[in-house]
N, C-alpha and C. Protein backbone atom coordinates (compact mmCIF):
# COMPACT_ATOMS: atom_id res chain seq x y z
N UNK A 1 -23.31 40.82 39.58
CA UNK A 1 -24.60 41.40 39.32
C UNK A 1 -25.67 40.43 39.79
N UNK A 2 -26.51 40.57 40.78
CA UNK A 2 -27.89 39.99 41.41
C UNK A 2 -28.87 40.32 40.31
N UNK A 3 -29.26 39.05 40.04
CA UNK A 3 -30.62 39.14 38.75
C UNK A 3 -31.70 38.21 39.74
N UNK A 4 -33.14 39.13 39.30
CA UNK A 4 -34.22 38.09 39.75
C UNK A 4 -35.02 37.49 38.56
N UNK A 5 -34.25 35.94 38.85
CA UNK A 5 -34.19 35.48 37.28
C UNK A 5 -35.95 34.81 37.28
N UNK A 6 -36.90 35.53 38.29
CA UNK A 6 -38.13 34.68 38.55
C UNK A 6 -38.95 35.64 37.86
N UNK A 7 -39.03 36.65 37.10
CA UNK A 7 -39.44 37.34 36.53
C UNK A 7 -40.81 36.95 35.12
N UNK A 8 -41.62 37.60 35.10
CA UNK A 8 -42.13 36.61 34.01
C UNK A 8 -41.75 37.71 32.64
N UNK A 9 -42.03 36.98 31.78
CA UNK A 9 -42.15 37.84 29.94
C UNK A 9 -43.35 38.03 29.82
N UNK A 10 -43.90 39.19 29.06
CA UNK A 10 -44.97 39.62 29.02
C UNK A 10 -45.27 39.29 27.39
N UNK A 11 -45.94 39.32 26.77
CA UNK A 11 -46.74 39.16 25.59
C UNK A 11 -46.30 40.52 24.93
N UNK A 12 -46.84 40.80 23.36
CA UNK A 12 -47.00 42.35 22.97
C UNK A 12 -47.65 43.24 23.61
N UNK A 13 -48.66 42.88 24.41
CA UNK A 13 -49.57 44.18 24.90
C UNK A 13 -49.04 44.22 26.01
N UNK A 14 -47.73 43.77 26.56
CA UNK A 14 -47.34 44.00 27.53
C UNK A 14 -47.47 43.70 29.37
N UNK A 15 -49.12 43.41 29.13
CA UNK A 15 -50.13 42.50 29.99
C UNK A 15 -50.07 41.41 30.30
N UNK A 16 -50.26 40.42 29.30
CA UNK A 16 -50.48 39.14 29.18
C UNK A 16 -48.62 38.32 29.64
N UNK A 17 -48.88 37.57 30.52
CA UNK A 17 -47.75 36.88 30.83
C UNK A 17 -47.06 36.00 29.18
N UNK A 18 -46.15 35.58 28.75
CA UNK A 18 -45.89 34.49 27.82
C UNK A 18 -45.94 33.12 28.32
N UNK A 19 -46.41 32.38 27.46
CA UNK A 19 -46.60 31.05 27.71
C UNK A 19 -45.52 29.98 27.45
N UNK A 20 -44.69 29.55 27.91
CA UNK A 20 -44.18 28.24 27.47
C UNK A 20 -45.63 27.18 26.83
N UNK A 21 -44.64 26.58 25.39
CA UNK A 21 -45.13 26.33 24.76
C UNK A 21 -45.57 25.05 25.17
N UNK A 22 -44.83 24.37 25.60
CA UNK A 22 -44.81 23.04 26.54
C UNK A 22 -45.47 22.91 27.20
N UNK A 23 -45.58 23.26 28.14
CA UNK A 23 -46.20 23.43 29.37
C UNK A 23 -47.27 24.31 30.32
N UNK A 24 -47.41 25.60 29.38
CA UNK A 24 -48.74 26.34 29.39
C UNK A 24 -48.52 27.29 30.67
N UNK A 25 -46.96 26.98 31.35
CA UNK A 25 -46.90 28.02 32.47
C UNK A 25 -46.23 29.40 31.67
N UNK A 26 -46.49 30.14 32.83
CA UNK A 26 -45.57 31.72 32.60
C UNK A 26 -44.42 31.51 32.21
N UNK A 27 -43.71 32.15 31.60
CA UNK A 27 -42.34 31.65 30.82
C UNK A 27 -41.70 32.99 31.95
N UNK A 28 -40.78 32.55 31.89
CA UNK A 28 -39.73 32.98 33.23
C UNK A 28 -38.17 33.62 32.77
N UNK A 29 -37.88 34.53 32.81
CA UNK A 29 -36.18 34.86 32.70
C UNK A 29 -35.32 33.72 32.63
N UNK A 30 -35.72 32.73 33.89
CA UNK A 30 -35.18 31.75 34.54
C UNK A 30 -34.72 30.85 33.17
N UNK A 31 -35.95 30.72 32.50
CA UNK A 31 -36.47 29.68 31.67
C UNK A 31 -36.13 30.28 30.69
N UNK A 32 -35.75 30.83 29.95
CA UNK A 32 -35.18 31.71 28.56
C UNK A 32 -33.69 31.87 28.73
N UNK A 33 -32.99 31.78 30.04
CA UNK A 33 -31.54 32.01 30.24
C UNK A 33 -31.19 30.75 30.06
N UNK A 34 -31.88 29.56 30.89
CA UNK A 34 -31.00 28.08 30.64
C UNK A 34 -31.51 27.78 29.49
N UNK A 35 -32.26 27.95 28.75
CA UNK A 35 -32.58 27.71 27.62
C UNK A 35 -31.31 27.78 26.59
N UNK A 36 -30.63 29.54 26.61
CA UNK A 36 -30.32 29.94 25.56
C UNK A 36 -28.93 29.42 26.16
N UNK A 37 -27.93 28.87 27.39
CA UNK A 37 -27.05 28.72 27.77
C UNK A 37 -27.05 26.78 27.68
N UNK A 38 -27.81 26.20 27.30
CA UNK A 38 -28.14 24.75 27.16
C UNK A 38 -28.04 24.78 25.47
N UNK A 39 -28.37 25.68 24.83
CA UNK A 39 -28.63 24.99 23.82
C UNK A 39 -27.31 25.16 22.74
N UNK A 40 -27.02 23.98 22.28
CA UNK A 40 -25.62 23.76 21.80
C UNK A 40 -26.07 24.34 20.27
N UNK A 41 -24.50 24.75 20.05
CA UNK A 41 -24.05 26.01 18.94
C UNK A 41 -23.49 24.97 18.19
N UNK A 42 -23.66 24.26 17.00
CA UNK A 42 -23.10 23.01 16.23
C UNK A 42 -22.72 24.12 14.67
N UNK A 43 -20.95 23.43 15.07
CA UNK A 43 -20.58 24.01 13.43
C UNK A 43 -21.15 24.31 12.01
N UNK A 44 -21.17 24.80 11.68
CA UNK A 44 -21.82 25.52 10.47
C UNK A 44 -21.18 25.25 9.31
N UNK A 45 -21.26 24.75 8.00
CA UNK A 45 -20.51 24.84 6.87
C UNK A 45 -21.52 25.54 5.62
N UNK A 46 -20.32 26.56 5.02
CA UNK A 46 -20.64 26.78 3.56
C UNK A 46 -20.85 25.91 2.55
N UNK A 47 -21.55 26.67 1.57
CA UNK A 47 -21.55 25.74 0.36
C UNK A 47 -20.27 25.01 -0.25
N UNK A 48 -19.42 25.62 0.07
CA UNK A 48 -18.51 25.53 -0.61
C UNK A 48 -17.02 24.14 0.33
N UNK A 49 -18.05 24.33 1.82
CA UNK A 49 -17.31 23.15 2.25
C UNK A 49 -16.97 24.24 3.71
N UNK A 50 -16.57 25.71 3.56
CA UNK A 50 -15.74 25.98 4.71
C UNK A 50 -15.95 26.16 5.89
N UNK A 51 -15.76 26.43 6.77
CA UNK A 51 -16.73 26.37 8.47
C UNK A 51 -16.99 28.13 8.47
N UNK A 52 -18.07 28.16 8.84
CA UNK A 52 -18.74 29.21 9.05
C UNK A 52 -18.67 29.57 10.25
N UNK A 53 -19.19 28.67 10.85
CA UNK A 53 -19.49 28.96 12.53
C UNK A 53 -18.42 27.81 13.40
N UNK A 54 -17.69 28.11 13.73
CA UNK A 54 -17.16 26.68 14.75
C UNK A 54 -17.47 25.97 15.55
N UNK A 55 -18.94 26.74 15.92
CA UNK A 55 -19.57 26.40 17.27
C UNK A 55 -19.20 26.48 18.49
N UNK A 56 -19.33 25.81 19.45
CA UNK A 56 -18.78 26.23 21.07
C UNK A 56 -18.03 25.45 20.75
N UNK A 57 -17.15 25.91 21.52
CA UNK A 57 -15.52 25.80 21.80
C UNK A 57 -15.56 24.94 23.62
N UNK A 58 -14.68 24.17 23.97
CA UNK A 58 -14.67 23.32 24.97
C UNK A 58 -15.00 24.08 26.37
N UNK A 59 -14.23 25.30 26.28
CA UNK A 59 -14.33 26.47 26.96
C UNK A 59 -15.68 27.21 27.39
N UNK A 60 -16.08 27.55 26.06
CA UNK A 60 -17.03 27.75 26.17
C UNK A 60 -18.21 27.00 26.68
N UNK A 61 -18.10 25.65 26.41
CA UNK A 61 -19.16 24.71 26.84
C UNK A 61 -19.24 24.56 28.25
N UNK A 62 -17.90 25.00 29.00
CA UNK A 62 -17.92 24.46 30.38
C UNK A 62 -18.24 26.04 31.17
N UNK A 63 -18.14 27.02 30.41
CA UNK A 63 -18.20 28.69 31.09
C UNK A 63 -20.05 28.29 31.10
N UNK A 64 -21.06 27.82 30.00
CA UNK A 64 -22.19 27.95 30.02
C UNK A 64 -22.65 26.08 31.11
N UNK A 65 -22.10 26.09 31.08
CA UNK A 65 -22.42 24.79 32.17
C UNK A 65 -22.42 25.18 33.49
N UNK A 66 -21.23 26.42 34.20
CA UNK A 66 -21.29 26.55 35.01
C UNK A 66 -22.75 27.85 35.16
N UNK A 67 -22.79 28.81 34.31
CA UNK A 67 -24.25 29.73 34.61
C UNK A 67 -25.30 28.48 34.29
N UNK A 68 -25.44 27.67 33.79
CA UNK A 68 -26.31 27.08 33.74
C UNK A 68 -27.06 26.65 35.32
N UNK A 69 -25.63 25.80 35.85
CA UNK A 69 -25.67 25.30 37.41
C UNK A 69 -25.95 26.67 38.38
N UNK A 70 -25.66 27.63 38.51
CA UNK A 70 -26.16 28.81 38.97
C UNK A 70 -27.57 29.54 38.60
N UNK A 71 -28.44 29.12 37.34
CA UNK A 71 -29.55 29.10 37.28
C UNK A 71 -30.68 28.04 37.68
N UNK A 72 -30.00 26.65 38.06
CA UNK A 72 -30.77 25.49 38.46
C UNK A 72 -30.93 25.51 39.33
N UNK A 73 -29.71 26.00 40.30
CA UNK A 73 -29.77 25.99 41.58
C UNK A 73 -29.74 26.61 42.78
N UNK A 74 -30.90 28.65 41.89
CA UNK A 74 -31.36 29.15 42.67
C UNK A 74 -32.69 28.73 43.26
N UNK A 75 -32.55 29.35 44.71
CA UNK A 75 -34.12 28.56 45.16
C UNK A 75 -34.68 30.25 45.50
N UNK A 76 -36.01 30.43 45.93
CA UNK A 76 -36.85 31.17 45.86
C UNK A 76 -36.59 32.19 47.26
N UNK A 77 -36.59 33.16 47.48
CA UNK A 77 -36.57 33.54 49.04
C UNK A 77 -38.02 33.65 49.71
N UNK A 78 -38.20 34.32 50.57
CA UNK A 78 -39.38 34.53 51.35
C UNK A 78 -40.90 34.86 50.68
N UNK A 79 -39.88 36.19 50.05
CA UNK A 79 -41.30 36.75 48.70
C UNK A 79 -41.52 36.36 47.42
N UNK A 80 -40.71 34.90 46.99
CA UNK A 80 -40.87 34.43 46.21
C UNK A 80 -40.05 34.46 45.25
N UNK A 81 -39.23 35.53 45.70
CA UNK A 81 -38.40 36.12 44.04
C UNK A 81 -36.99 35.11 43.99
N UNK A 82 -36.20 34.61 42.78
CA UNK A 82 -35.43 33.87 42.88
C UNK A 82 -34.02 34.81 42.12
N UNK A 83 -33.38 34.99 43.17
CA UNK A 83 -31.80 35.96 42.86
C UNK A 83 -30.92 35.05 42.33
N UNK A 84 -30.06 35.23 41.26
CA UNK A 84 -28.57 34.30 41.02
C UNK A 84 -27.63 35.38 41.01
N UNK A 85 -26.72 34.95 41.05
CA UNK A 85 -25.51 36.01 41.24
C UNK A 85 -24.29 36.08 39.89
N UNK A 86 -24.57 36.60 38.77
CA UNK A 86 -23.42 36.40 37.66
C UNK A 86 -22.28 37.08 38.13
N UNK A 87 -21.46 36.80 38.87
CA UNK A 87 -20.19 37.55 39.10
C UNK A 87 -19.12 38.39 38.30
N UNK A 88 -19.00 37.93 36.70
CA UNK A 88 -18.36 38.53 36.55
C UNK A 88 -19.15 39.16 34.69
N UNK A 89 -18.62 40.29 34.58
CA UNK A 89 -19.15 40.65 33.24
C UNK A 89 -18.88 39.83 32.06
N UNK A 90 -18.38 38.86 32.24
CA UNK A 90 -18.37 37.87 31.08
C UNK A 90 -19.08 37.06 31.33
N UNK A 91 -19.47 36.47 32.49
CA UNK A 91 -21.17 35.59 32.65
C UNK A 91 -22.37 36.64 31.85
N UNK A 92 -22.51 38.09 32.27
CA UNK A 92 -23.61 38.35 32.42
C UNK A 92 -23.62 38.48 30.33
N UNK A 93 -21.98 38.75 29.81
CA UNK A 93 -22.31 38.41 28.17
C UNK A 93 -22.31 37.09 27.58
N UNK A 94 -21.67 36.06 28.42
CA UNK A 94 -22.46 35.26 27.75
C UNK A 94 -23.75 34.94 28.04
N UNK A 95 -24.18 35.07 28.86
CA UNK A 95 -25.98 34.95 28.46
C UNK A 95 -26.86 35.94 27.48
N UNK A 96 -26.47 37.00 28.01
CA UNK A 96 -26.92 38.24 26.59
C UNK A 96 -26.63 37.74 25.31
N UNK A 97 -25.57 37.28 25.05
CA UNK A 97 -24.89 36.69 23.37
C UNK A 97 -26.03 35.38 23.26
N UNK A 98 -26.39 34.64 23.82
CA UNK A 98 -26.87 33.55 22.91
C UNK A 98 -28.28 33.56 23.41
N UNK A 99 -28.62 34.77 24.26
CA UNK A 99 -30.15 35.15 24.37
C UNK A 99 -30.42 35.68 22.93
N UNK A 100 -29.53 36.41 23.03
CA UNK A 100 -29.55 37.31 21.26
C UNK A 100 -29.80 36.34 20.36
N UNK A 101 -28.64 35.03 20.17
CA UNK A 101 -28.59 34.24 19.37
C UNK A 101 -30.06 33.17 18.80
N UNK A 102 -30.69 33.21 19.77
CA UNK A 102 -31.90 32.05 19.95
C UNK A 102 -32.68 32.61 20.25
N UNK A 103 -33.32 34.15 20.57
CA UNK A 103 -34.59 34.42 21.06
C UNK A 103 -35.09 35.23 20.30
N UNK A 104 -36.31 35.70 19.79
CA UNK A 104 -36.41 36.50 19.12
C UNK A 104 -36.65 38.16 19.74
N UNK A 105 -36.98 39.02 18.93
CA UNK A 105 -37.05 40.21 19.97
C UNK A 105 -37.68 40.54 20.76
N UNK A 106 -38.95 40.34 20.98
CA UNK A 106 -40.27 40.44 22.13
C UNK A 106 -39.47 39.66 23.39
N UNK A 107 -38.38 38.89 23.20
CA UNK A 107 -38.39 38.01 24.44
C UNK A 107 -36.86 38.58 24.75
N UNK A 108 -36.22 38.60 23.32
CA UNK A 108 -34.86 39.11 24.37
C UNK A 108 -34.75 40.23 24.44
N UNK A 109 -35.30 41.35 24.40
CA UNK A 109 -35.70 42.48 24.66
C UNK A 109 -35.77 42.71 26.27
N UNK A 110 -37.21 42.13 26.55
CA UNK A 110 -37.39 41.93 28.06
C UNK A 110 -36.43 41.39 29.00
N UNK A 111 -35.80 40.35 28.22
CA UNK A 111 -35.37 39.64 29.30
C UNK A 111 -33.37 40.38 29.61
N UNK A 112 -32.89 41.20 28.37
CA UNK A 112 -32.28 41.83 28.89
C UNK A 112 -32.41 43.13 29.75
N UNK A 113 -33.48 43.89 29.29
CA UNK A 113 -33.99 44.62 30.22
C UNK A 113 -34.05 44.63 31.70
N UNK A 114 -34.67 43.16 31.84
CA UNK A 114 -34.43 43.18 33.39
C UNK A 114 -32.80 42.27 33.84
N UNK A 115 -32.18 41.97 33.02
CA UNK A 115 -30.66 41.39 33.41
C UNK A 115 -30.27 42.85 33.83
N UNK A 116 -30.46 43.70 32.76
CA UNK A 116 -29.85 45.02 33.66
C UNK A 116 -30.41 45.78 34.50
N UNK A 117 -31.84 45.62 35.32
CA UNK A 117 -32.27 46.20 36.12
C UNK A 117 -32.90 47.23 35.96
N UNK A 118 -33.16 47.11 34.77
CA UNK A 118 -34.15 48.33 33.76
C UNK A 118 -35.78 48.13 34.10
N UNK A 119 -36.28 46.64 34.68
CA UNK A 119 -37.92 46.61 35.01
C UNK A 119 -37.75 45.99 36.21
């Protein structure tokens, strides 16, 4: 699946670009995918002592390392737009899963929207 991960997020009114908070630029697909594929999933425990969450798994750490390297190291084409290529339907869920996991809805809303070619 070809995504143009150069896309910006829009605000509520739909108008207004979103801002990275950091840095005051347009916040980008680009920039919400390595985000949510960088940011480590650390075990979870109950009150009671038991593991909740296991967190990423070794596997897992190296499946989001490699979309990661496939989002760093698209470059822009002619008209500006920047394509990556998730090859297989388990790239394109793990990014959906921990977009879900870490974004809230205004953002992962959009930004699956256009993973599937919906804007």
């Amino acid at each position: 699946m070809k995504i143009n991960i150069n896309q910006t997020l829009k605000d509520v009114d739909g108008v207004t670009s979103v801002k990275d908070q950091k840095t005051g630029k347009d916040l980008t697909l680009k920039d919400v995918c390595i985000g949510a594929v960088l940011m480590p999933v650390p075990r979870s425990y109950g009150q009671d002592g038991s593991i909740i969450d296991k967190g990423d798994s070794e596997k897992e750490k190296f499946e989001k390392w490699d979309i990661f390297k496939k989002l760093r190291d698209a470059v822009p084409n002619e008209q500006g737009e920047i394509w990556v290529e998730l090859v297989s339907d388990t790239e394109v869920a793990i990014v959906k899963k921990w977009l879900a996991y870490f974004q809230p809805q205004l953002i992962l809303g959009q930004a699956v929207d256009m993973i599937e070619g919906k804007v």
